[in-house]
N, C-alpha and C. Protein backbone atom coordinates (compact mmCIF):
# COMPACT_ATOMS: atom_id res chain seq x y z
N UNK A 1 15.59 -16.52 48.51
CA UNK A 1 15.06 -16.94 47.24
C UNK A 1 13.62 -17.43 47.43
N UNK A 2 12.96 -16.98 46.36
CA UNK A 2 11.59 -17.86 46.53
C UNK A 2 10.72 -18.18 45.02
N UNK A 3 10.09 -18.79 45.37
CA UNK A 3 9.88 -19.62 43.69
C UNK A 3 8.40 -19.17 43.42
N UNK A 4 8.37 -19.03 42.25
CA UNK A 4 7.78 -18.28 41.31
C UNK A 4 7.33 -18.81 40.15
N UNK A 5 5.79 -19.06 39.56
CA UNK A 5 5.61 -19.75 38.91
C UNK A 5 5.23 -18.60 37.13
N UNK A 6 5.90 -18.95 36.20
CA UNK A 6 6.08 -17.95 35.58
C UNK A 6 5.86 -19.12 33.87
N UNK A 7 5.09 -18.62 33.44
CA UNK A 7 4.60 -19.76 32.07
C UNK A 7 5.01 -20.85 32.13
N UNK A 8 4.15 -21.72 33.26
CA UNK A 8 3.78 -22.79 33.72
C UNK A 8 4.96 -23.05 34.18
N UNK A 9 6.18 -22.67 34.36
CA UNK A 9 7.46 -23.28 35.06
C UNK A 9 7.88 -22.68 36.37
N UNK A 10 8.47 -23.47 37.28
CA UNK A 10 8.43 -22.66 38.19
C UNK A 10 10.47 -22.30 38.62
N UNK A 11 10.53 -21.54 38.70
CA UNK A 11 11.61 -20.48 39.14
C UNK A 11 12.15 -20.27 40.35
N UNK A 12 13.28 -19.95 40.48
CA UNK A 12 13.55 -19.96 41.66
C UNK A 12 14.19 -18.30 41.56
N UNK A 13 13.50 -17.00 42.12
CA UNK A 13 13.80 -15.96 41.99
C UNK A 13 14.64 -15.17 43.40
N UNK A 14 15.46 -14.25 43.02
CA UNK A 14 15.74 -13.85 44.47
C UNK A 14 15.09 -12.45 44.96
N UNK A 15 14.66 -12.45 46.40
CA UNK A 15 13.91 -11.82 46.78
C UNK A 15 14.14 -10.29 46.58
N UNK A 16 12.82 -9.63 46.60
CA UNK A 16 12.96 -8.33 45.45
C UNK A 16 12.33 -7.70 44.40
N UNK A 17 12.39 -8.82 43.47
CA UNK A 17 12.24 -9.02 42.12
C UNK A 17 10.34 -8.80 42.14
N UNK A 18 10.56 -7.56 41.15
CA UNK A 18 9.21 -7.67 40.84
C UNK A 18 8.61 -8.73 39.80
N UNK A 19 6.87 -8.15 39.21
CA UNK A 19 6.69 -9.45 38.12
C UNK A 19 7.82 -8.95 36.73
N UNK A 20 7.42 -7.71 36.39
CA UNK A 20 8.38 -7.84 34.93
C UNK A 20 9.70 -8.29 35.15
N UNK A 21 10.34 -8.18 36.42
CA UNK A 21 11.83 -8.27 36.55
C UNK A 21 11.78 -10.07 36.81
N UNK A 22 11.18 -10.80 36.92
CA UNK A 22 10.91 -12.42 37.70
C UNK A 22 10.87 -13.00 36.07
N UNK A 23 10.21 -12.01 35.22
CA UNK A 23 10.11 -12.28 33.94
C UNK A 23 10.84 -12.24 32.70
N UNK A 24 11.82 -11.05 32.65
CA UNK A 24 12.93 -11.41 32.23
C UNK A 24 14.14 -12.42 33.05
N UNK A 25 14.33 -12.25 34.00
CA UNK A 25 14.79 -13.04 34.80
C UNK A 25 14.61 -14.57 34.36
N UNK A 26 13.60 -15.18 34.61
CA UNK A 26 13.10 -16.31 33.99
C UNK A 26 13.45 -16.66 32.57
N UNK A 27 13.12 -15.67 31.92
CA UNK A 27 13.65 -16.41 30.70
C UNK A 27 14.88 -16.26 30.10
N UNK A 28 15.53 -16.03 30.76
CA UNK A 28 17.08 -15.84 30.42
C UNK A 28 17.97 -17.38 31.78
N UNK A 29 16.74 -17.92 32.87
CA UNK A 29 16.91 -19.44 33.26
C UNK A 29 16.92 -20.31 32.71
N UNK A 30 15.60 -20.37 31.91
CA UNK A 30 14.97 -21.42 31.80
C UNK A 30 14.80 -21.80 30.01
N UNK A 31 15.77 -22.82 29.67
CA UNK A 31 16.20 -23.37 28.45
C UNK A 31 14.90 -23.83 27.35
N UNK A 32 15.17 -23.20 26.14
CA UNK A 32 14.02 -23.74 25.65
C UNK A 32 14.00 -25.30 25.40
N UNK A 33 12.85 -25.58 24.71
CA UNK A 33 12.61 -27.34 24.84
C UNK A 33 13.33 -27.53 22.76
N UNK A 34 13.79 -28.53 22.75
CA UNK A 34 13.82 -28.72 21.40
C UNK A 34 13.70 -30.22 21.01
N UNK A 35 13.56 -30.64 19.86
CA UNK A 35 13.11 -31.75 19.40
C UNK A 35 14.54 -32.41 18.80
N UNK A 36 15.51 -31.17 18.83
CA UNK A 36 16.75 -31.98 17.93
C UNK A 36 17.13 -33.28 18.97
N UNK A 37 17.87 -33.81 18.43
CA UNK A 37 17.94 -35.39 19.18
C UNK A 37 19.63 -35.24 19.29
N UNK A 38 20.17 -35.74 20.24
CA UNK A 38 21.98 -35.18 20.20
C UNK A 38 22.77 -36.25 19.21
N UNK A 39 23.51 -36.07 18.68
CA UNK A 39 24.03 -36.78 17.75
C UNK A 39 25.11 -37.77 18.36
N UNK A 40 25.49 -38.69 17.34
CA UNK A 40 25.90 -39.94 17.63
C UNK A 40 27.55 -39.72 17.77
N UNK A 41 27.94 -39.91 19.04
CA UNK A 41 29.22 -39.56 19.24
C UNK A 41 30.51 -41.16 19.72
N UNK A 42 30.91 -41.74 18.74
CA UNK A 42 31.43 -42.72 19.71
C UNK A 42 32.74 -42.92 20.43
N UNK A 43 32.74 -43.84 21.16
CA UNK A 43 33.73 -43.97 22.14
C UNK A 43 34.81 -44.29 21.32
N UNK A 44 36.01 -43.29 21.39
CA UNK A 44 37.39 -44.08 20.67
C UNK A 44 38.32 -44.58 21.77
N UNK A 45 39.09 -45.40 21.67
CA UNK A 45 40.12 -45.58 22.54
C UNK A 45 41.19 -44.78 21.82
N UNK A 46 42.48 -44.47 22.77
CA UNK A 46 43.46 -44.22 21.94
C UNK A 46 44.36 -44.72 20.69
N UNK A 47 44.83 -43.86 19.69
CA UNK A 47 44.80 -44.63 18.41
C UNK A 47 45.55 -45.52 18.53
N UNK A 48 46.75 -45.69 19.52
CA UNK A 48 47.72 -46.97 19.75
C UNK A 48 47.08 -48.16 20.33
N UNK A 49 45.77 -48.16 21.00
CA UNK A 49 45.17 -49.05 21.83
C UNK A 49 44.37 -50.26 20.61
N UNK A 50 45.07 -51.70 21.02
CA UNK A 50 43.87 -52.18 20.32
C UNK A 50 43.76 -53.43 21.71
N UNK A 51 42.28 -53.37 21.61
CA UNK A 51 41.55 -54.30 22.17
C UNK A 51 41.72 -56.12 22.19
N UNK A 52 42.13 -56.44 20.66
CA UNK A 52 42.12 -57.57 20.69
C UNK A 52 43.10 -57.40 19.34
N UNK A 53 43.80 -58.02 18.65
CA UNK A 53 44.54 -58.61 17.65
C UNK A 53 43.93 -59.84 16.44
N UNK A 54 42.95 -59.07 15.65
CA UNK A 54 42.21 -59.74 14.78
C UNK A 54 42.09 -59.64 13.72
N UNK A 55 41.49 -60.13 12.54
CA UNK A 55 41.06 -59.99 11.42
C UNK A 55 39.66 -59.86 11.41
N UNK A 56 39.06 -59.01 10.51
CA UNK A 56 37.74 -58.66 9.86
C UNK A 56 37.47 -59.92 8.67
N UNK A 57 36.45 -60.85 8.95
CA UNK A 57 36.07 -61.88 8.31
C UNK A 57 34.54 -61.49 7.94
N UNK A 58 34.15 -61.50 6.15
CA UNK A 58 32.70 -61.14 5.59
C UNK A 58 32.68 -62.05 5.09
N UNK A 59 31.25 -62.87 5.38
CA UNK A 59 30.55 -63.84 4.40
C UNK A 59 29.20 -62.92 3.62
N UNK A 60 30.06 -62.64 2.07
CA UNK A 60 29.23 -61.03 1.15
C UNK A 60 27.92 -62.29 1.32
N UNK A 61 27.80 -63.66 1.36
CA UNK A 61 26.57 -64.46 0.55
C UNK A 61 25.50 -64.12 1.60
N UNK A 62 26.26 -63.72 2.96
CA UNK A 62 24.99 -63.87 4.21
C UNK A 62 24.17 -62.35 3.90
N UNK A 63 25.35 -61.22 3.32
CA UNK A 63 24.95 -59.73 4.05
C UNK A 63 23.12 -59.79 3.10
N UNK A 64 22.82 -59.19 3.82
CA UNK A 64 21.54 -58.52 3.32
C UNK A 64 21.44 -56.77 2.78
N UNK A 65 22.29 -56.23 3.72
CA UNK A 65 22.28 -54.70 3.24
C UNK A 65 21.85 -54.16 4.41
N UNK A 66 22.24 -54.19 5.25
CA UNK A 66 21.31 -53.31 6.13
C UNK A 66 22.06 -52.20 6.59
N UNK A 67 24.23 -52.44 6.42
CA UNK A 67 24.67 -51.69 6.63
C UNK A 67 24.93 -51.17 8.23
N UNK A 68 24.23 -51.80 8.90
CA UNK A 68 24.73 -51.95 10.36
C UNK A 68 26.03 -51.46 10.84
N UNK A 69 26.58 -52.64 10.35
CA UNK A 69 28.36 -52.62 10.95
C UNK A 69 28.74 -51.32 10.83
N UNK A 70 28.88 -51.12 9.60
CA UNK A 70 29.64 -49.81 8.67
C UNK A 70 28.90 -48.89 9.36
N UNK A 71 27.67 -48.36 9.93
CA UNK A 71 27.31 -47.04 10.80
C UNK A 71 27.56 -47.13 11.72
N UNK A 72 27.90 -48.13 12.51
CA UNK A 72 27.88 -48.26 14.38
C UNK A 72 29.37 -48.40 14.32
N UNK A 73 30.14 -48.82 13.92
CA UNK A 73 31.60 -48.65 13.58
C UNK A 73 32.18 -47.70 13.90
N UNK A 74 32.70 -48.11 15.43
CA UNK A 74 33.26 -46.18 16.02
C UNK A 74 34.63 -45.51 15.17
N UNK A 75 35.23 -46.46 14.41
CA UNK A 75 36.69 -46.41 13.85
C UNK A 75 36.47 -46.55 12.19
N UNK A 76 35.17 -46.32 11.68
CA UNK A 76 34.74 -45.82 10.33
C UNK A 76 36.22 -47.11 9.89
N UNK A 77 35.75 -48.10 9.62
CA UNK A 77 36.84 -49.23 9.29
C UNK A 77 36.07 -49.70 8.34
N UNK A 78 34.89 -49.97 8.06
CA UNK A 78 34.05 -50.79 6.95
C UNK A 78 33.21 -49.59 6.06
N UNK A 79 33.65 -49.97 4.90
CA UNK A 79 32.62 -49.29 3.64
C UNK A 79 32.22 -50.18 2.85
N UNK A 80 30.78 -49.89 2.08
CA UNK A 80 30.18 -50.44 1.36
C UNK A 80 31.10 -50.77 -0.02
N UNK A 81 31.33 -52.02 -0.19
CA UNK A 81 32.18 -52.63 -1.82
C UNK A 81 31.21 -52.28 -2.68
N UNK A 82 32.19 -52.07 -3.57
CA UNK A 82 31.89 -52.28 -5.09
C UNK A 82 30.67 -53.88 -5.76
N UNK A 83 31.30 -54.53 -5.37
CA UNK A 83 30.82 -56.17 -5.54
C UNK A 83 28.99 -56.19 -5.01
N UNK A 84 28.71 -56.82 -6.16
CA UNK A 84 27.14 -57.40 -5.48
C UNK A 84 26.62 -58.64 -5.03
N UNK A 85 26.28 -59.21 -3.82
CA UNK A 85 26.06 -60.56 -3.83
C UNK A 85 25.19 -61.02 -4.54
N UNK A 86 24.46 -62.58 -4.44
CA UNK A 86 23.85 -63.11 -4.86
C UNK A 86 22.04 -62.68 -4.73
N UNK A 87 22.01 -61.92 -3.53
CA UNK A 87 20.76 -61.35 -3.52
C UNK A 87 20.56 -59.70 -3.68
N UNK A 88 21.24 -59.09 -4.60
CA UNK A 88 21.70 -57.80 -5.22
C UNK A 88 22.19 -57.05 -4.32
N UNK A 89 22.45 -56.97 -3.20
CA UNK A 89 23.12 -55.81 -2.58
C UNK A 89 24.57 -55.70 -2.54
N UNK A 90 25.18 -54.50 -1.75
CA UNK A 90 26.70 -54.36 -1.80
C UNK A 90 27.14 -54.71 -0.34
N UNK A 91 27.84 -55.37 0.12
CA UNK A 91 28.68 -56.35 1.27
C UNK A 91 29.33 -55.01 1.74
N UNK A 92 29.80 -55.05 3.22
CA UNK A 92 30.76 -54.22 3.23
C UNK A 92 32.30 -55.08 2.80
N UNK A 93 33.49 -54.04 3.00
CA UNK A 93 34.53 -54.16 2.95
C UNK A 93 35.37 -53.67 3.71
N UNK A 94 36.48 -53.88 3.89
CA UNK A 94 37.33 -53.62 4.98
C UNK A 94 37.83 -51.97 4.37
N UNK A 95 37.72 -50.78 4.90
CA UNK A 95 38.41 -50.04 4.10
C UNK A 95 40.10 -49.79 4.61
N UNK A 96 40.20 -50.26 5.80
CA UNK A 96 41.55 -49.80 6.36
C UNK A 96 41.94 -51.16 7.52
N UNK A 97 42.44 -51.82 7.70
CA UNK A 97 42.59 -53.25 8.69
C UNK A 97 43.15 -52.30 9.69
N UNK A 98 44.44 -51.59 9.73
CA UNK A 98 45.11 -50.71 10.75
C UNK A 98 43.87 -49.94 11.59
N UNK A 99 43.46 -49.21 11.04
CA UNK A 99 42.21 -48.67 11.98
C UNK A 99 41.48 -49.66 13.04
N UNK A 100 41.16 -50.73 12.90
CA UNK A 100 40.26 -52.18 13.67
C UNK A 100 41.31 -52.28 14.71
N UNK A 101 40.11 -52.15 15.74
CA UNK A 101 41.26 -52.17 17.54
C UNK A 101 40.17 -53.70 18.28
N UNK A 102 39.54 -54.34 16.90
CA UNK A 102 38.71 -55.62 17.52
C UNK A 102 37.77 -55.45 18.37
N UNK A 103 37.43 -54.36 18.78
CA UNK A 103 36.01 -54.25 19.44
C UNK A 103 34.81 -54.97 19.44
N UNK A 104 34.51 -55.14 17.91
CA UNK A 104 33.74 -56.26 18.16
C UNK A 104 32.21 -55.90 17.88
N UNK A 105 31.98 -54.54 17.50
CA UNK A 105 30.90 -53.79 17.33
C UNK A 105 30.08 -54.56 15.68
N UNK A 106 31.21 -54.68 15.46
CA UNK A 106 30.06 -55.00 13.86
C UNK A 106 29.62 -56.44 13.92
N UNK A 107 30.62 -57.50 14.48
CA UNK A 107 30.08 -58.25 15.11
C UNK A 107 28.91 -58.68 15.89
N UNK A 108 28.80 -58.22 16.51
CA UNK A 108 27.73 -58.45 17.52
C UNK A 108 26.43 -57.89 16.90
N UNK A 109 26.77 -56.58 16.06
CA UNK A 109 25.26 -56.13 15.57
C UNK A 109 24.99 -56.68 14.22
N UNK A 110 25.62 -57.40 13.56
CA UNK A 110 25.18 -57.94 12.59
C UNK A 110 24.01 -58.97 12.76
N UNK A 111 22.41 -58.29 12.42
CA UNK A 111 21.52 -59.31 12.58
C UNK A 111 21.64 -60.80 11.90
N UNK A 112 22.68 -60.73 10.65
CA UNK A 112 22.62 -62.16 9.86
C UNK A 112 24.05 -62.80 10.14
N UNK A 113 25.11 -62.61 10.89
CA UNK A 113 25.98 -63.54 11.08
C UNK A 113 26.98 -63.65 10.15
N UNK A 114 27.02 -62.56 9.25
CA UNK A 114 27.41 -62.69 8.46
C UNK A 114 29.49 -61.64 8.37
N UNK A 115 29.11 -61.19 9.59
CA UNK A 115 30.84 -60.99 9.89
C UNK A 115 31.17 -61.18 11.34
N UNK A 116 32.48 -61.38 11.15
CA UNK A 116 33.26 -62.29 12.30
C UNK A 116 34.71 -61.64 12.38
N UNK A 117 35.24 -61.84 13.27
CA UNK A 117 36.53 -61.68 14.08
C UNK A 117 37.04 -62.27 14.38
N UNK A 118 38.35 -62.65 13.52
CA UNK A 118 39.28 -64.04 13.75
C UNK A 118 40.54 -63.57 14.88
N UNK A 119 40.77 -63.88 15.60
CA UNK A 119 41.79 -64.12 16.43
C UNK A 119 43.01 -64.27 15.67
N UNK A 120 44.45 -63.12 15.93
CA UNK A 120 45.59 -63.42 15.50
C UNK A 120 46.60 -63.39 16.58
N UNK A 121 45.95 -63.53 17.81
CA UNK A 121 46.61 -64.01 19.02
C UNK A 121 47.42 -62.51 19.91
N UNK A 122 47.96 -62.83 20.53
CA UNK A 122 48.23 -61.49 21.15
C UNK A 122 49.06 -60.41 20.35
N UNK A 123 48.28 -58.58 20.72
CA UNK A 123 48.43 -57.74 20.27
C UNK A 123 50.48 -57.37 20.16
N UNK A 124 50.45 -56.63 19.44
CA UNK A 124 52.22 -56.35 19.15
C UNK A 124 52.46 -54.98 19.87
């Protein structure tokens, strides 16, 4: 094998190979570049697995809207309510409690503090 520098990339061709042949050759290697970005895939545990044994606790007066929880939410458990708080936006809501394995994700990314995870002691 020997390497071969072929629109600005370099190749690793096997010996032989002329230029047109180094050239199809090459580009049937070498992957084009793209800008798409890979999409957001998250980690599930198995559906029997839960993490912790909790309740989903919203204070609607803290949310701001930013909607955090409800996108980073690997178990699609929170949707935007109906209800508006005091500073016009919509709070999430619990859409399913069974789905919540307590992870802890909306928690932690909530910039305003405004949901929490109560402890109902060990899982069943």
């Amino acid at each position: 094998m020997r390497r071969r520098l072929v629109s600005s990339v370099a190749v690793q061709v096997p010996e032989g190979f002329g230029r047109d042949t180094v050239e199809s050759y090459a580009s049937t290697q070498v992957k084009p570049w793209s800008h798409a970005k890979p999409g957001r895939v998250p980690v599930q545990p198995p559906q029997g697995l839960k993490l912790r044994h909790s309740d989903i606790f919203i204070i609607d007066e803290r949310c701001k809207g930013c909607n955090f929880c409800i996108q980073f939410c690997p178990r699609d458990v929170l949707e935007p309510s109906k209800k508006v708080n005091q500073i016009g936006v919509h709070p999430p809501q619990v859409r399913d409690s069974l789905l919540c394995v307590g992870c802890g994700v909306c928690e932690d990314i909530c910039p305003d503090f405004a949901i929490f995870l109560i402890d109902k002691g060990e899982p069943h």
